[in-house]
Protein backbone atom coordinates (compact mmCIF):
# COMPACT_ATOMS: atom_id res chain seq x y z
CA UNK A 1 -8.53 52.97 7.47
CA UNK A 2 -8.22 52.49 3.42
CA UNK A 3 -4.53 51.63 3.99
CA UNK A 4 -5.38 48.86 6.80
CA UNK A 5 -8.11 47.29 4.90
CA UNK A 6 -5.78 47.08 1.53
CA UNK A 7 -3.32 45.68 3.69
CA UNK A 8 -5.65 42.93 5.41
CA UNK A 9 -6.78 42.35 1.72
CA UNK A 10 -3.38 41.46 0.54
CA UNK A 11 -2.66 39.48 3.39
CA UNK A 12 -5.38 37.32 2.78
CA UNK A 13 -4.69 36.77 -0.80
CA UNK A 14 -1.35 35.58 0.50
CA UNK A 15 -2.48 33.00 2.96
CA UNK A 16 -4.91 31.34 0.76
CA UNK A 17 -2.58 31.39 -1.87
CA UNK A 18 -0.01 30.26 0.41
CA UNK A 19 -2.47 27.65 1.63
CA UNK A 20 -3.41 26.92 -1.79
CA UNK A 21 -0.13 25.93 -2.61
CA UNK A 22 0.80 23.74 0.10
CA UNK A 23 -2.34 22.00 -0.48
CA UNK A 24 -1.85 21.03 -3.82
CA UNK A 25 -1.29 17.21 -4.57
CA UNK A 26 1.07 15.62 -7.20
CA UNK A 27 -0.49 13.59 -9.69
CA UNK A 28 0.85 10.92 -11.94
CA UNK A 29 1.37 11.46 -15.59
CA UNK A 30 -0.18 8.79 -17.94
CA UNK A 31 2.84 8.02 -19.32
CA UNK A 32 3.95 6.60 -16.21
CA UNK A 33 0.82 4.69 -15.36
CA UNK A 34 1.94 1.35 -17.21
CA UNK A 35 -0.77 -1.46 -16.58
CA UNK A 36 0.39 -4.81 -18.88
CA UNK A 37 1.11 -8.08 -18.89
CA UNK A 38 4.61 -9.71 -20.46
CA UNK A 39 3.63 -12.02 -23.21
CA UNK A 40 5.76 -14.22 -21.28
CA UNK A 41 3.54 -13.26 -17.64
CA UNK A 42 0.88 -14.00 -19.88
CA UNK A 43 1.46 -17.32 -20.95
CA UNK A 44 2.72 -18.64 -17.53
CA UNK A 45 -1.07 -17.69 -16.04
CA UNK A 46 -0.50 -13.98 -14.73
CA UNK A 47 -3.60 -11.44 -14.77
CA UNK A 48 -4.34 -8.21 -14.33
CA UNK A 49 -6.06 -7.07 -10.57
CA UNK A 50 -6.31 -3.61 -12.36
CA UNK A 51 -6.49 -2.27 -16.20
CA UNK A 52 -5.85 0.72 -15.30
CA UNK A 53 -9.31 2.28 -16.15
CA UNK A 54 -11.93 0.57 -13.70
CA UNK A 55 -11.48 -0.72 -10.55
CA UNK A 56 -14.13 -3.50 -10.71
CA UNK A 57 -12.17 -5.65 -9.07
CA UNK A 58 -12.07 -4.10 -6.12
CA UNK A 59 -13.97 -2.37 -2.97
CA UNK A 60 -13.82 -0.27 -0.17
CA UNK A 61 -13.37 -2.47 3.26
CA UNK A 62 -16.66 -3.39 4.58
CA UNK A 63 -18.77 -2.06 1.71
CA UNK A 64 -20.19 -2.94 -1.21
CA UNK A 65 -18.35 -0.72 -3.52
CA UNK A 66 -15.43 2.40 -3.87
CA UNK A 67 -15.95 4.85 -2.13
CA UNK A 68 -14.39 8.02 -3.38
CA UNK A 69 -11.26 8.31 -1.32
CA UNK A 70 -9.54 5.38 -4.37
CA UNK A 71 -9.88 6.58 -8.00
CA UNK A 72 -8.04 5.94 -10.99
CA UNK A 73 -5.80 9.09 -11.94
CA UNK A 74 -4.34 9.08 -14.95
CA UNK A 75 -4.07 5.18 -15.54
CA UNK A 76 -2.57 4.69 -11.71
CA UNK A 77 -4.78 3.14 -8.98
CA UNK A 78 -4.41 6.23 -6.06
CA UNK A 79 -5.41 7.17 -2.87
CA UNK A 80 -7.03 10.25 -3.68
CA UNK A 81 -8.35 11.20 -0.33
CA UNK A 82 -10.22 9.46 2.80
CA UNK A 83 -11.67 6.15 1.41
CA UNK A 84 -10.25 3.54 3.85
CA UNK A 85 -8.72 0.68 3.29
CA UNK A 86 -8.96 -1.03 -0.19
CA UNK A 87 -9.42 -4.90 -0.86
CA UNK A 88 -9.74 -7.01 -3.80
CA UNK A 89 -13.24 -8.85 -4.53
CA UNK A 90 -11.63 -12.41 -4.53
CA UNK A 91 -10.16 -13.93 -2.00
CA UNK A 92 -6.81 -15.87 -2.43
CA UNK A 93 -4.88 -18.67 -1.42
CA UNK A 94 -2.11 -20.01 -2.72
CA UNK A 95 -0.37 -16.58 -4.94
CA UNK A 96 2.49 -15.25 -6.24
CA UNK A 97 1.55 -10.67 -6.51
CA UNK A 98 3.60 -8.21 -8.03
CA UNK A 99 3.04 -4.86 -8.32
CA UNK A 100 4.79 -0.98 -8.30
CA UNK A 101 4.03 1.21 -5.66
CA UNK A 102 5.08 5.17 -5.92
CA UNK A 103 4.67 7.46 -2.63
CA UNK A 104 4.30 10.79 -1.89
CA UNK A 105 6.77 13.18 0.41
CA UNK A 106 6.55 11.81 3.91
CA UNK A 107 3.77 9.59 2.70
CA UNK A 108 2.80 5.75 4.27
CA UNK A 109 0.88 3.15 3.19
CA UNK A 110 0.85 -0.84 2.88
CA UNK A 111 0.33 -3.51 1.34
CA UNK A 112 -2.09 -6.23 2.92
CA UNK A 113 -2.15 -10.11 2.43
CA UNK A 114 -5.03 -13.00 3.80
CA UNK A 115 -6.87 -10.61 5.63
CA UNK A 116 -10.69 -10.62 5.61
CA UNK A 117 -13.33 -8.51 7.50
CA UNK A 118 -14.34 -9.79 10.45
CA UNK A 119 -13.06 -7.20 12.31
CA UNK A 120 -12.43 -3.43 11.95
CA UNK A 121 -9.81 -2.89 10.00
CA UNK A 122 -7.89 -5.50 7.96
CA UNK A 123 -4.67 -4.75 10.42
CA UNK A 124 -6.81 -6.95 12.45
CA UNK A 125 -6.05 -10.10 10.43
CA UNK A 126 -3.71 -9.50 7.25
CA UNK A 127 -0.12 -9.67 7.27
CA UNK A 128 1.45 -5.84 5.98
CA UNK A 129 4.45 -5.26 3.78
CA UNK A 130 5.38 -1.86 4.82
CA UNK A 131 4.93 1.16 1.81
CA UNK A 132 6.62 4.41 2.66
CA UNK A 133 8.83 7.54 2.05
CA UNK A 134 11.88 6.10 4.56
CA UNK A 135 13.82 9.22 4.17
CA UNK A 136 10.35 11.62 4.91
CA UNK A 137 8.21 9.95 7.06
CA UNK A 138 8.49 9.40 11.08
CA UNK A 139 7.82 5.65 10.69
CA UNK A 140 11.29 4.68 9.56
CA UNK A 141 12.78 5.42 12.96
CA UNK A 142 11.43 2.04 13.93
CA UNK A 143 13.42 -0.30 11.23
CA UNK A 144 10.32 -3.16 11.44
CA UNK A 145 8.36 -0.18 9.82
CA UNK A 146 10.27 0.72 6.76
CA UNK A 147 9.55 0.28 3.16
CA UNK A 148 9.66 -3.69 2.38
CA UNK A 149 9.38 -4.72 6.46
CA UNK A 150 6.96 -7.29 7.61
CA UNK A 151 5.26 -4.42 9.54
CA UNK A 152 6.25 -4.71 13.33
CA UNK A 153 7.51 -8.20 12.79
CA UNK A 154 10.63 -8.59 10.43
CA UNK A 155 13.14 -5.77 9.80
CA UNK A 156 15.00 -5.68 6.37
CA UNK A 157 18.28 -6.46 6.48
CA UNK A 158 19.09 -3.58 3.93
CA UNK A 159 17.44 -0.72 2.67
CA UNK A 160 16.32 -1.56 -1.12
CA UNK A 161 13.67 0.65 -1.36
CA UNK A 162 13.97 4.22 -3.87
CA UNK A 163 12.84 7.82 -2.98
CA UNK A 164 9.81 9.69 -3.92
CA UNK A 165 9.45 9.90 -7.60
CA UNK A 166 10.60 6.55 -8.35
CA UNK A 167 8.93 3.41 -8.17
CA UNK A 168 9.18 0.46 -6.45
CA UNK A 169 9.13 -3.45 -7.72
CA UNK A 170 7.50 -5.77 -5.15
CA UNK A 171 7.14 -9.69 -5.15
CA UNK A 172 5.03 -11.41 -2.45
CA UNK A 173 4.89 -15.17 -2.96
CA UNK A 174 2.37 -16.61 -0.44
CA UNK A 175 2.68 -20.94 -0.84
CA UNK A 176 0.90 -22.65 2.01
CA UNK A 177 2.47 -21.51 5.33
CA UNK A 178 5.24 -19.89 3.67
CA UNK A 179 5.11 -16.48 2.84
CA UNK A 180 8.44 -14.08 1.31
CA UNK A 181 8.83 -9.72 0.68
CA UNK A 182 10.90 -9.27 -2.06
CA UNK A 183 11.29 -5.34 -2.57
CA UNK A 184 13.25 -3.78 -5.90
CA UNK A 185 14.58 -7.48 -6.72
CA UNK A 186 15.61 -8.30 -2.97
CA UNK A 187 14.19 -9.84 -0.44
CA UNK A 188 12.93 -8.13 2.88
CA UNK A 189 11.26 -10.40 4.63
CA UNK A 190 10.72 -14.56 4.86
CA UNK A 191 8.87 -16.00 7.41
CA UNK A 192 6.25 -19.21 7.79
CA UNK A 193 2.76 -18.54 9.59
CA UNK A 194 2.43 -20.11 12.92
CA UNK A 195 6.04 -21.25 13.31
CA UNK A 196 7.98 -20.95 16.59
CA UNK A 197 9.93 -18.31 15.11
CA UNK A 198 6.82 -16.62 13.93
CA UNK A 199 4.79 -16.88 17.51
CA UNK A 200 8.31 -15.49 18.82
CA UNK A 201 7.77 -12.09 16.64
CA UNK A 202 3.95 -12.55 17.12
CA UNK A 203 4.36 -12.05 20.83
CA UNK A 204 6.52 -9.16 21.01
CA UNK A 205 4.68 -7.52 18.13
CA UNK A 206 1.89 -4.63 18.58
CA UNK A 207 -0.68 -7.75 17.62
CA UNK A 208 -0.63 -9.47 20.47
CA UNK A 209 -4.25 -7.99 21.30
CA UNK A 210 -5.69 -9.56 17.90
CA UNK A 211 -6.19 -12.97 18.29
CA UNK A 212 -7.13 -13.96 14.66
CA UNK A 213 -3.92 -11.74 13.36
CA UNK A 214 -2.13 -14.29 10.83
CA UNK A 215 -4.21 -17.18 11.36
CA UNK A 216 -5.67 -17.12 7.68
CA UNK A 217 -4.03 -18.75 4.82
CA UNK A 218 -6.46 -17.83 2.38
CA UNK A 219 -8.00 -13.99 2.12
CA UNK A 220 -8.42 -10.22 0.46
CA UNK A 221 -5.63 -8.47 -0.63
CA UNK A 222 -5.85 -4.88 -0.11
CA UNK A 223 -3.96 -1.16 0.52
CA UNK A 224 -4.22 0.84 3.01
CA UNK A 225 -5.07 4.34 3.37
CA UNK A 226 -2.63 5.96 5.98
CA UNK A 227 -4.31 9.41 5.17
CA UNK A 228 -1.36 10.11 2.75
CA UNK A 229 -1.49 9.77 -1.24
CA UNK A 230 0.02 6.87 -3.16
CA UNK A 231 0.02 5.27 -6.78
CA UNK A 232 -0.39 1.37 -7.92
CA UNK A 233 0.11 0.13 -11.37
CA UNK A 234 0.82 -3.32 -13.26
CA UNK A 235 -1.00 -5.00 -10.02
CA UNK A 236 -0.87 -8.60 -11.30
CA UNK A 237 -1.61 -11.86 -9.54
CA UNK A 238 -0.55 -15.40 -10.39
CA UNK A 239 -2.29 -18.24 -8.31
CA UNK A 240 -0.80 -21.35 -7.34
């Protein structure tokens, strides 16, 4: 009986160490969480969205504040466990954003634009450029879902994004009607809101249920929390 229970005892050690380990996230070093201005960004207008330190500027979707699932770690704006999605304070208009994204093994995430809250998620309203691990996660097996993609609406015509660990450059410029992805210095997607060729991808999209989906040319930015961790930094905003 000794024997049996020494043996159970060491096999539970083992599974929550096992467990332990396979639970264990990756976190950013500071180093790497860079949150700055050019002098030349600067001068032209640019500002900060996040200082890497507070995240005044933004709020949990629907509530007054952050909740606890978005944190700062390390310098980097992260995911850091169920918080929903994320959105800036201000609403915008007229914008130029850029921003680096980093994501986790088979992680997903996104990038929102002129969504606001009148419904129950952002989805709802706000166009999505597309974050995620292409090589990891499920998602890529649709090509209007990889990293860079108008989600469900324009596919890249060339994979620009880089694999966990690195990070990745993105550009939205948002002018009017006109709207452009630019991923790692190329561009993924280009498209003008409530064109024919935009209705065209519209109806054979997965938002043909939402009515108000891209009808807004001023709203929140925000991320989204796909249940999986990712990093922001140097999340700067330029408006028009």
């Amino acid at each position: 009986m000794k024997a049996v229970n020494r043996r159970t005892k060491l096999f539970c050690t083992w599974l929550l160490l096992s467990i332990a380990g396979c639970s264990s996230d990756p976190v950013i070093d500071a180093s790497e969480c860079v949150n700055e201005l050019s002098a030349q960004e600067a001068q032209d207008g640019w500002r900060l969205l996040f200082d890497g330190q507070s995240l005044a500027q933004w709020r949990s979707f629907k509530e007054e504040g952050v909740n606890s699932g978005w944190g700062v770690e390390n310098g980097c704006l992260a995911r850091l466990g169920w918080g929903g999605d994320l959105i800036t304070r201000e609403q915008f208009e007229d914008f130029e954003l850029k921003l680096e994204w980093r994501i986790s093994e088979a992680g997903n995430s996104g990038i929102f634009i002129r969504g606001d809250e009148s419904e129950r998620t952002i989805h709802y309203t706000g166009f999505e450029m597309q974050v995620l691990d292409n090589a990891g996660h499920s998602d890529s097996e649709d090509p209007s879902h990889r990293a860079g993609a108008y989600y469900d609406m324009i596919v890249p015509d060339h994979d620009t994004s880089k694999p966990v660990g690195y990070w990745n450059r993105v550009h939205i410029i948002a002018v009017g009607s006109d709207v452009e992805f630019w991923l790692n210095g190329r561009q993924t997607a280009k498209f003008t809101q409530g064109s024919p060729e935009w209705q065209a991808l519209y109806e054979e999209s997965k938002f043909t249920d939402r009515p108000r989906y891209g009808s807004l040319l001023k709203g929140h930015i925000g991320f989204q929390d796909h249940m999986d961790k990712v990093w922001y930094r140097n999340i700067r905003i330029l408006q028009r």
